[in-house]
C-alpha atoms as a PDB file:
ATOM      1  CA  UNK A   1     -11.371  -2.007   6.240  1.00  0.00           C
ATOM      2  CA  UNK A   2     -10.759  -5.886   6.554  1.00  0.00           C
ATOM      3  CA  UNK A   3     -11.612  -6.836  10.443  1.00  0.00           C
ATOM      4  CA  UNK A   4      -8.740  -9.110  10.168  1.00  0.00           C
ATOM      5  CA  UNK A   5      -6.295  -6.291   9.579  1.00  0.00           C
ATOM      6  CA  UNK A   6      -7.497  -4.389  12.160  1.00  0.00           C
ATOM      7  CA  UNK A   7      -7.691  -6.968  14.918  1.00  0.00           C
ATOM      8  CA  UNK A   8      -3.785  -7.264  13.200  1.00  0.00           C
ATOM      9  CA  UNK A   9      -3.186  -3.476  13.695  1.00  0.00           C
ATOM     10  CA  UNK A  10      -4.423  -3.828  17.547  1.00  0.00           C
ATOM     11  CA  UNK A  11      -2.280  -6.502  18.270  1.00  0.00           C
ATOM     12  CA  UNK A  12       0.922  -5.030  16.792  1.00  0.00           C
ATOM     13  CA  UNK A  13       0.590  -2.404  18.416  1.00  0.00           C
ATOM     14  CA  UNK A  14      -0.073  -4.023  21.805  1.00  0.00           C
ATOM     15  CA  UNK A  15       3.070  -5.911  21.350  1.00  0.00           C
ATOM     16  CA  UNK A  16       5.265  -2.499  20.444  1.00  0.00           C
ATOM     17  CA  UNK A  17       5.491  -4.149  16.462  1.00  0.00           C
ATOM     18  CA  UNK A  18       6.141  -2.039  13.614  1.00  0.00           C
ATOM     19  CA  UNK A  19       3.267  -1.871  10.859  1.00  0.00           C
ATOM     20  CA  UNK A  20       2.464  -0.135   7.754  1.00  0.00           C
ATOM     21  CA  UNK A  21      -0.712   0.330   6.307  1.00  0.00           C
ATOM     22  CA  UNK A  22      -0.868   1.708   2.593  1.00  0.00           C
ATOM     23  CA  UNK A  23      -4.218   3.457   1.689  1.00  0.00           C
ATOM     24  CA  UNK A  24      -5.342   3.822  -1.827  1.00  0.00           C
ATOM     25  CA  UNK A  25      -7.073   7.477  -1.105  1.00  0.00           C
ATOM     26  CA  UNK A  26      -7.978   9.076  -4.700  1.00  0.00           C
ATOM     27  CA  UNK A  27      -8.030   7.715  -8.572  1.00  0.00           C
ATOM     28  CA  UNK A  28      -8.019   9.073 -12.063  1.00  0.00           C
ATOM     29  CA  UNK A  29      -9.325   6.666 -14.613  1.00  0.00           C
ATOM     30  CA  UNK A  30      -9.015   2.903 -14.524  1.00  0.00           C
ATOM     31  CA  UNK A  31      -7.252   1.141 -11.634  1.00  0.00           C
ATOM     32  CA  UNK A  32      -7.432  -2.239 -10.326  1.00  0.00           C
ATOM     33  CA  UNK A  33      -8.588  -0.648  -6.878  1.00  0.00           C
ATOM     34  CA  UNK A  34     -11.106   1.899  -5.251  1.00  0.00           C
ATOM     35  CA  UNK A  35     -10.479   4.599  -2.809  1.00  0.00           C
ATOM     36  CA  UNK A  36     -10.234   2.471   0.532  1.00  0.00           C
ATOM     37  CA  UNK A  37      -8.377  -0.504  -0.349  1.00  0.00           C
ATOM     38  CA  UNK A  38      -5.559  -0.691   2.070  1.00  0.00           C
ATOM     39  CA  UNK A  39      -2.443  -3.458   2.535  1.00  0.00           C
ATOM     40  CA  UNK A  40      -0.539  -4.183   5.636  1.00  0.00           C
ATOM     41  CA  UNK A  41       2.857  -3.891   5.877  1.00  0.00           C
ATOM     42  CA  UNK A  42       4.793  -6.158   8.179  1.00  0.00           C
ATOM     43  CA  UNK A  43       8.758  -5.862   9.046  1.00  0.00           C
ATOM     44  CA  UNK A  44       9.798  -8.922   7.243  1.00  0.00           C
ATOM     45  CA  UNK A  45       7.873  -7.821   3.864  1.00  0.00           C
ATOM     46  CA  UNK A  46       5.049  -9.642   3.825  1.00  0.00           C
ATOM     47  CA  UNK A  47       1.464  -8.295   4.050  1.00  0.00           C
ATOM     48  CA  UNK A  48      -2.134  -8.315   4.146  1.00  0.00           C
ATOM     49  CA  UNK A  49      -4.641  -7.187   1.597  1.00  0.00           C
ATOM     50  CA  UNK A  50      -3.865  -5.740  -1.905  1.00  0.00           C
ATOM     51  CA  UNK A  51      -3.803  -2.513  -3.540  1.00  0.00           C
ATOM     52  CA  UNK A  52      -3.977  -3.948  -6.759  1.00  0.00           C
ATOM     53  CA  UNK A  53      -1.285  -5.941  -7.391  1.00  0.00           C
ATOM     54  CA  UNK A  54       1.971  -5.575  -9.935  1.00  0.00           C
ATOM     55  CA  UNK A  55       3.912  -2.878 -10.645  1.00  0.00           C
ATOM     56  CA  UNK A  56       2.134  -0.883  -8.745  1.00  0.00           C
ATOM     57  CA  UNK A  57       1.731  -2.535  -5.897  1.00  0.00           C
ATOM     58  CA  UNK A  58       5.762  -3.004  -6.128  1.00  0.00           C
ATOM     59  CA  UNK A  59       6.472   0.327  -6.093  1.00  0.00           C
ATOM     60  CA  UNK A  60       4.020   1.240  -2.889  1.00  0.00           C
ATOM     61  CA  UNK A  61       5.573  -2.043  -1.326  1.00  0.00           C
ATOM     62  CA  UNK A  62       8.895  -0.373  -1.555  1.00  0.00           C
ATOM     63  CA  UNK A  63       7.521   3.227  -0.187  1.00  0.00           C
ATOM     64  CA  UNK A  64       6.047   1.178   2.534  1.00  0.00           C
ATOM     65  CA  UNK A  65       9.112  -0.487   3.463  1.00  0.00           C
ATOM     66  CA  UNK A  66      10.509   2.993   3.622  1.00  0.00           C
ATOM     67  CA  UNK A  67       8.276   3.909   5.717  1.00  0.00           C
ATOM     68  CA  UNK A  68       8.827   0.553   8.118  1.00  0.00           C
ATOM     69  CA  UNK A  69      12.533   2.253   8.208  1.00  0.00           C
ATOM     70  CA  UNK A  70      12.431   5.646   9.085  1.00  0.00           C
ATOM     71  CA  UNK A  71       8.537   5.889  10.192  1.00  0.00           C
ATOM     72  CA  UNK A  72       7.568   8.948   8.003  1.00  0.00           C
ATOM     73  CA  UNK A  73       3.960   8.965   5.796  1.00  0.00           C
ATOM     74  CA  UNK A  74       4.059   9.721   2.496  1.00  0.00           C
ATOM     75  CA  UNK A  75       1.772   9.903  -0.843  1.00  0.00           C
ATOM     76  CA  UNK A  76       2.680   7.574  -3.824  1.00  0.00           C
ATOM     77  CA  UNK A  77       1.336   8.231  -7.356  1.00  0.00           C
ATOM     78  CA  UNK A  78       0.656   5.249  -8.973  1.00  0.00           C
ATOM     79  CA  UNK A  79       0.712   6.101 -12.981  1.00  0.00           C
ATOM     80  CA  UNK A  80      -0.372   3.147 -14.670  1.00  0.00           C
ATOM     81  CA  UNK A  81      -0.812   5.076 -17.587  1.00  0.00           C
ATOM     82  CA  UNK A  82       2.841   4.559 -19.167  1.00  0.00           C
ATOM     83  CA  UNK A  83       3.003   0.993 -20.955  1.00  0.00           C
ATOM     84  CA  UNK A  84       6.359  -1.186 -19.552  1.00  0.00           C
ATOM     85  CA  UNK A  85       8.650  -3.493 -20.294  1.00  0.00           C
ATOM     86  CA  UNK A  86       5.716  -6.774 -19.894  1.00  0.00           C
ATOM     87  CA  UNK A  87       2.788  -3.999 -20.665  1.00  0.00           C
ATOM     88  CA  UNK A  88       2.297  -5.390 -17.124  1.00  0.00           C
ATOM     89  CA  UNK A  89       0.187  -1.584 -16.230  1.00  0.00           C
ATOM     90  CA  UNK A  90      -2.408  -2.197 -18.830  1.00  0.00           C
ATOM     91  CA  UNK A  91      -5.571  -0.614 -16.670  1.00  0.00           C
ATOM     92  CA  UNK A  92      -4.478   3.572 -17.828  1.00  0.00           C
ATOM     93  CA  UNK A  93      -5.443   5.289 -14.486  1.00  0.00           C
ATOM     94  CA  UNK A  94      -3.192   7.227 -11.693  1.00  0.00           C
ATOM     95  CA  UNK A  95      -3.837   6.103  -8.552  1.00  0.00           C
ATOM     96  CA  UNK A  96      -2.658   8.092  -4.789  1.00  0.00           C
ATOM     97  CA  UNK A  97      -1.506   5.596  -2.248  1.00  0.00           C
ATOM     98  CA  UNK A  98      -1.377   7.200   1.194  1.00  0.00           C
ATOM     99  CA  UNK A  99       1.627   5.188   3.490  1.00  0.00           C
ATOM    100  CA  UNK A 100       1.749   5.095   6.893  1.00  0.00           C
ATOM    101  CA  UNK A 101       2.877   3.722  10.025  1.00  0.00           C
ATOM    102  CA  UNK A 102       0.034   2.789  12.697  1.00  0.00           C
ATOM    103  CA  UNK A 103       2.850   1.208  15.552  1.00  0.00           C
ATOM    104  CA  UNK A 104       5.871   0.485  16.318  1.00  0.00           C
END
């Protein structure tokens, strides 16, 4: 994990501020991101890090920000096996996002 995000995870939490962090934790086939790449959620929507961009990353931004609200984890699935309107998921894997919140 990025020491930047975690020096931003101490000081959050020293402050009593909300963030999410959203943990890529298992993949089938190709995604733009390993197990271990993470993105940090802050209350106003923006973040640091990646978990691979697009529509993907779109829909775990939206978990996350679900998670900002009501402070409960939860698993995405990621299928970026389905082509879209764009053909914007064009790498044909499934990735597992873990989402949680690490303070408030």
């Amino acid at each position: 994990m990025d020491i930047e995000l975690l020096r931003e995870i101490r000081q959050a939490a020293a402050e009593g501020e909300a963030r999410v962090l959203a943990t890529v934790s298992t993949v089938r086939g190709s995604t733009p991101r390993s197990p271990g790449a993470t993105m940090l959620l802050r209350p106003d929507g923006t973040f640091r890090g990646t978990i691979g961009g697009g529509c993907g990353e779109a829909e775990v931004w939206q978990e996350a920000m679900e998670t900002m609200a009501d402070g409960h984890p939860r698993t995405v699935v990621v299928d970026l096996t389905e082509p879209t309107d764009g053909e914007d998921k064009i790498c044909g894997g499934v990735m597992e996002v873990f989402v949680e919140r690490v303070s408030s």
